[in-house]
C-alpha atoms as a PDB file:
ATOM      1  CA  UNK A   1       0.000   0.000   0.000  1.00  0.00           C
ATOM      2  CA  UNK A   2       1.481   3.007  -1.143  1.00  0.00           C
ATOM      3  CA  UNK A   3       1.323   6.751   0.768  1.00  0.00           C
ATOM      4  CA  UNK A   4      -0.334   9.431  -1.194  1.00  0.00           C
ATOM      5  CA  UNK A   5      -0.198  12.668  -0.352  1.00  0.00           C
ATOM      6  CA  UNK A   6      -2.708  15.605  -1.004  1.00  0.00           C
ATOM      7  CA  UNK A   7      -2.086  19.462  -0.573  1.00  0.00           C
ATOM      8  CA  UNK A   8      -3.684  21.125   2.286  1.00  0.00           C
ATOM      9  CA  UNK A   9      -6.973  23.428   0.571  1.00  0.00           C
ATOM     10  CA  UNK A  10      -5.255  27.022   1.249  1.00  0.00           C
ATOM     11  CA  UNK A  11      -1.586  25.491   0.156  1.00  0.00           C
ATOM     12  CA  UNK A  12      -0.226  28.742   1.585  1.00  0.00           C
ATOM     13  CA  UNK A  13      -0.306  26.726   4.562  1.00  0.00           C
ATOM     14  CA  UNK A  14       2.841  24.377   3.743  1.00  0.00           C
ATOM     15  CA  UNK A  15       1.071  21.410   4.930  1.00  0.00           C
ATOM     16  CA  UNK A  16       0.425  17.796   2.670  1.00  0.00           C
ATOM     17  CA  UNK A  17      -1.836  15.424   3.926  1.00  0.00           C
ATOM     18  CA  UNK A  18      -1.462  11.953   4.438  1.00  0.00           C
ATOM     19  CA  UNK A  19      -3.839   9.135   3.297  1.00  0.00           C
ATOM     20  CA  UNK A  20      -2.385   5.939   2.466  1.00  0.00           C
ATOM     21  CA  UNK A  21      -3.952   4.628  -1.051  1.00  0.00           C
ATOM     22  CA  UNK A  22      -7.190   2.364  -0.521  1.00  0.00           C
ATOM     23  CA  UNK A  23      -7.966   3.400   3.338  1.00  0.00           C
ATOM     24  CA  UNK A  24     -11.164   5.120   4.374  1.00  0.00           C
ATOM     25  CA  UNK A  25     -10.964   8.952   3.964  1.00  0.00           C
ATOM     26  CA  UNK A  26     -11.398  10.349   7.835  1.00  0.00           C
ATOM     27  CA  UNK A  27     -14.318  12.934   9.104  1.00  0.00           C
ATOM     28  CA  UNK A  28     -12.648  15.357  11.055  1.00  0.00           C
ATOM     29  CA  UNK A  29      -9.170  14.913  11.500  1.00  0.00           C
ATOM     30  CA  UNK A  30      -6.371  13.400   9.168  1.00  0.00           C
ATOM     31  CA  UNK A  31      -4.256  10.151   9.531  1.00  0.00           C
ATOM     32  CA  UNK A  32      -1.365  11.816   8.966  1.00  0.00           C
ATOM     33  CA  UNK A  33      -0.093  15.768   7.701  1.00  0.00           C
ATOM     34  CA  UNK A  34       4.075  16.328   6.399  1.00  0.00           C
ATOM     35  CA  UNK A  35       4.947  20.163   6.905  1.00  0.00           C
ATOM     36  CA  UNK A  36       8.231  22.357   7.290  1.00  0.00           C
ATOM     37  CA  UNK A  37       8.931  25.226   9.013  1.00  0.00           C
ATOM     38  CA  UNK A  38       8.928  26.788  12.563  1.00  0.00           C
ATOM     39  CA  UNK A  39       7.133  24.264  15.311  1.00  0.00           C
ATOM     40  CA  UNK A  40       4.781  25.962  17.346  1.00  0.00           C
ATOM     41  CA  UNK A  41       3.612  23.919  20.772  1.00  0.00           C
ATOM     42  CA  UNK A  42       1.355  24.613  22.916  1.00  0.00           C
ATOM     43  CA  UNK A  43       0.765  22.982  26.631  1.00  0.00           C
ATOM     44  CA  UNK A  44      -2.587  21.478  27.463  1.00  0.00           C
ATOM     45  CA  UNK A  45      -5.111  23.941  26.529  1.00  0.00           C
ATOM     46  CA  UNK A  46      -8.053  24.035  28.901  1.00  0.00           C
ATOM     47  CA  UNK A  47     -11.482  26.130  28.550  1.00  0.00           C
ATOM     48  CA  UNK A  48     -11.205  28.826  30.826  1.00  0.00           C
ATOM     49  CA  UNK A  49     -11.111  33.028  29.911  1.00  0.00           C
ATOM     50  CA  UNK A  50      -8.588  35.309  31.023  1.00  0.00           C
ATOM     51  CA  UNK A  51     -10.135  35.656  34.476  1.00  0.00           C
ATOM     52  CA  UNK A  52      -9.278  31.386  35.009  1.00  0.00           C
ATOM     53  CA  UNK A  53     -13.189  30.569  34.184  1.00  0.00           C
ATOM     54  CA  UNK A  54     -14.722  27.791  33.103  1.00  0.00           C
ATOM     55  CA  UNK A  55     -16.952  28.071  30.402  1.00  0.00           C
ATOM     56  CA  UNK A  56     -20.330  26.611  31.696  1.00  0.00           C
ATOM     57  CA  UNK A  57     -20.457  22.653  29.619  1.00  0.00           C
ATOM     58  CA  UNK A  58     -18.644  20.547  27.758  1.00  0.00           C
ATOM     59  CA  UNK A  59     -19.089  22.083  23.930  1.00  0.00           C
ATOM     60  CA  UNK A  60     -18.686  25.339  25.549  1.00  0.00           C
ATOM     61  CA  UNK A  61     -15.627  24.542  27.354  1.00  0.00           C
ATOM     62  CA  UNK A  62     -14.185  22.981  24.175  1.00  0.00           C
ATOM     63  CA  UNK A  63     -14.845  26.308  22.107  1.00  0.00           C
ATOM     64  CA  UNK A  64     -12.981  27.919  24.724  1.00  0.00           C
ATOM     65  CA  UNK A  65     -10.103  26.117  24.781  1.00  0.00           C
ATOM     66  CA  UNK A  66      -9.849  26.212  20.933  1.00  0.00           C
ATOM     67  CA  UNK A  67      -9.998  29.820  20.939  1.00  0.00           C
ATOM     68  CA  UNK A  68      -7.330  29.803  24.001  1.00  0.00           C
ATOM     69  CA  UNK A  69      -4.923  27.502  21.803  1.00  0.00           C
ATOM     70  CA  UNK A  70      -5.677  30.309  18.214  1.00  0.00           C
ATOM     71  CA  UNK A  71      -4.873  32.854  20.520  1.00  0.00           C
ATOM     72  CA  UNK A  72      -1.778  31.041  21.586  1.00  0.00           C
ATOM     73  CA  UNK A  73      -0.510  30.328  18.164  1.00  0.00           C
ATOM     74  CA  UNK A  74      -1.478  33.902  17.300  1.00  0.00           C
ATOM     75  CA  UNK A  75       1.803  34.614  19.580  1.00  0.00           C
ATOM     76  CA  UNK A  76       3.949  32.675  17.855  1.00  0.00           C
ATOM     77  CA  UNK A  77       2.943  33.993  14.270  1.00  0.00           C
ATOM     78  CA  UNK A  78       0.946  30.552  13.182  1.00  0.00           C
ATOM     79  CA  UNK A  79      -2.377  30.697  12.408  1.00  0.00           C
ATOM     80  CA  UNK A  80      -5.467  27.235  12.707  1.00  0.00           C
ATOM     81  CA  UNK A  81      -4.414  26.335   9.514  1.00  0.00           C
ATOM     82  CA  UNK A  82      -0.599  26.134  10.242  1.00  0.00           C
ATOM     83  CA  UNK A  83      -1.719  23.055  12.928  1.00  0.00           C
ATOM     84  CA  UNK A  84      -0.714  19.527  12.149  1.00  0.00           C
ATOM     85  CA  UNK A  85      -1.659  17.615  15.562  1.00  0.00           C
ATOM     86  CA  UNK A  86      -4.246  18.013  18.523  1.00  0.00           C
ATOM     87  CA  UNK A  87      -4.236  15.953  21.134  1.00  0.00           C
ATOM     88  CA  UNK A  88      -7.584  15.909  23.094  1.00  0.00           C
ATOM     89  CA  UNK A  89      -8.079  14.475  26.860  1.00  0.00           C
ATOM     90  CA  UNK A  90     -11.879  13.944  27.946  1.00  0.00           C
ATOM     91  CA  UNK A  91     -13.043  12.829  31.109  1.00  0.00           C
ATOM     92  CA  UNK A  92     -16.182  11.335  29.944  1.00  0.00           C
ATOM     93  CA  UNK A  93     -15.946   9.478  26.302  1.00  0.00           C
ATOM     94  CA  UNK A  94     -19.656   9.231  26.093  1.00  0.00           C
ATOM     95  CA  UNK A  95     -20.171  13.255  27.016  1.00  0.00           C
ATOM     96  CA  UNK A  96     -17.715  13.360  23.794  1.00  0.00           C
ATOM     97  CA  UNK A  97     -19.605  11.291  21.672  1.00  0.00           C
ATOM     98  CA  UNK A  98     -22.781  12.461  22.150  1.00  0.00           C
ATOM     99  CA  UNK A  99     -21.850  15.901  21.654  1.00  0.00           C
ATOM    100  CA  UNK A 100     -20.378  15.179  18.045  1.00  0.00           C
ATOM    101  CA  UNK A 101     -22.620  17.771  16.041  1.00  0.00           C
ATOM    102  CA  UNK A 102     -22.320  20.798  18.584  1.00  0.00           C
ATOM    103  CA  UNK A 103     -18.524  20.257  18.675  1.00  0.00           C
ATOM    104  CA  UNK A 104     -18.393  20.081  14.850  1.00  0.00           C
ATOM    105  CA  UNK A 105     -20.020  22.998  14.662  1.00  0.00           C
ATOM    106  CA  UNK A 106     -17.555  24.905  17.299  1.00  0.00           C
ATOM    107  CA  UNK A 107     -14.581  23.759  15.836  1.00  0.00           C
ATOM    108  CA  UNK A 108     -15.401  24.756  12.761  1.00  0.00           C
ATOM    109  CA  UNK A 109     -16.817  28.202  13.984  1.00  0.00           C
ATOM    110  CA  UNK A 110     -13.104  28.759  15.804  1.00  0.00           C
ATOM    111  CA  UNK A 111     -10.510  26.550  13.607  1.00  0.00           C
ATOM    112  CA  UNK A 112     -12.344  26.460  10.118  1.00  0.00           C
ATOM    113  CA  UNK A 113     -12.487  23.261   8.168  1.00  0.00           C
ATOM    114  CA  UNK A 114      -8.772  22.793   8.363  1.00  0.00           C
ATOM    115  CA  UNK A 115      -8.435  18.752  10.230  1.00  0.00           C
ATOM    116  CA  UNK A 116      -5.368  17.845  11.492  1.00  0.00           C
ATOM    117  CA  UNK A 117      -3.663  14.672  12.951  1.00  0.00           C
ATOM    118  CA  UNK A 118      -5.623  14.195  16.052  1.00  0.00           C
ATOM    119  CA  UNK A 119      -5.955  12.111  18.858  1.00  0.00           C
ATOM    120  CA  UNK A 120      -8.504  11.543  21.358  1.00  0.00           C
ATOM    121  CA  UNK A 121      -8.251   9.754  25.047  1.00  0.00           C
ATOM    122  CA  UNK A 122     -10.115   9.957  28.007  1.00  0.00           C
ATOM    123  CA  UNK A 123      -8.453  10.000  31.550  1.00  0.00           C
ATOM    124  CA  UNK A 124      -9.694   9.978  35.204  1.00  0.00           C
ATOM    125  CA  UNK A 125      -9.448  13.263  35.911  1.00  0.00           C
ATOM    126  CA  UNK A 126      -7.522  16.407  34.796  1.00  0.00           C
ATOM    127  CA  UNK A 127      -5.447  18.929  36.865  1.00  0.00           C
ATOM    128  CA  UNK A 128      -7.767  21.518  37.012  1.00  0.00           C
ATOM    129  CA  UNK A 129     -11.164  19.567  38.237  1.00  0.00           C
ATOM    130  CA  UNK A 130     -13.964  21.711  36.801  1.00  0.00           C
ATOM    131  CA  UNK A 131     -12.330  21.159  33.156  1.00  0.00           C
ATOM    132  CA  UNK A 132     -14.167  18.539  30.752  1.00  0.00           C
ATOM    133  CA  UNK A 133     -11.027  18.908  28.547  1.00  0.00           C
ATOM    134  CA  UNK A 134      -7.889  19.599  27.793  1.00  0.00           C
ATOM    135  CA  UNK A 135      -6.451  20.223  24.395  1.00  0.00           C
ATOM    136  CA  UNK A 136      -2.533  19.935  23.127  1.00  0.00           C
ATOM    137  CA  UNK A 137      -1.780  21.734  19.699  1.00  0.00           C
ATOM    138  CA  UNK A 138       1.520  21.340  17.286  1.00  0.00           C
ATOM    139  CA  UNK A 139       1.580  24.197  14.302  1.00  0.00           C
ATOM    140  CA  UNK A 140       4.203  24.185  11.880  1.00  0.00           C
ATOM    141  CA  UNK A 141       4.614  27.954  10.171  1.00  0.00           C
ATOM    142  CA  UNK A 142       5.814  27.695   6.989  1.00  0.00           C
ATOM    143  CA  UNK A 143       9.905  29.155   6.173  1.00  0.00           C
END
């Protein structure tokens, strides 16, 4: 099975996806993306304002911490479509699930329809305690 690779719509971006020849094309995230230029990292992102508050529920709190992690890369000169990898922790799989369509809609409202590598894993418990999630973002800005 050979890799293909695709250019990113908006190819100012750098970025090439990656979808192997013959797999199943993925909703809302990509298997793989190949960029260079300057790495931009962020820590775990959760969905509080400037003030340290929670936004009230889980699609809310997810919006939040989006707009935290654009506001992030903002600082370091990338932009949502410079991102090749999230890494999302839940605390409740089925409150993720369920909430599919709303947190479509708020990525897309915050990040556009750019997908990324992404990953997705629930854990006990985070850090801060009121947090549903907690988000970890890669960029790559193009040389």
């Amino acid at each position: 099975m050979s890799t293909t690779t695709k250019p990113e719509a908006g190819a100012t971006s750098g970025l090439q996806v990656l979808q192997p020849g013959g797999w199943p094309q993925p909703k809302g995230y990509s298997n793989g993306i190949m960029a260079e230029g300057r790495l931009v990292v962020t820590g775990g992102v959760v969905g509080w304002d400037v003030a340290g508050r929670f936004a009230d529920g889980f699609v809310a709190q997810v919006r939040q911490a989006l707009e935290n992690i654009v506001a992030i890369l903002a600082e370091g000169g990338a932009r949502p479509e410079h991102l090749v990898r999230l890494t999302w922790y839940v605390v409740d799989m089925d409150e993720y699930v369920s909430s599919l369509k709303a947190l479509g809609k708020a990525y897309r409202d915050v990040i556009g329809v750019h997908y990324p590598s992404m990953a997705l894993v629930q854990v006990v418990r985070l850090v801060e305690t009121s947090a549903r999630v907690e988000i970890e973002a890669t960029a790559v800005v193009p040389r």
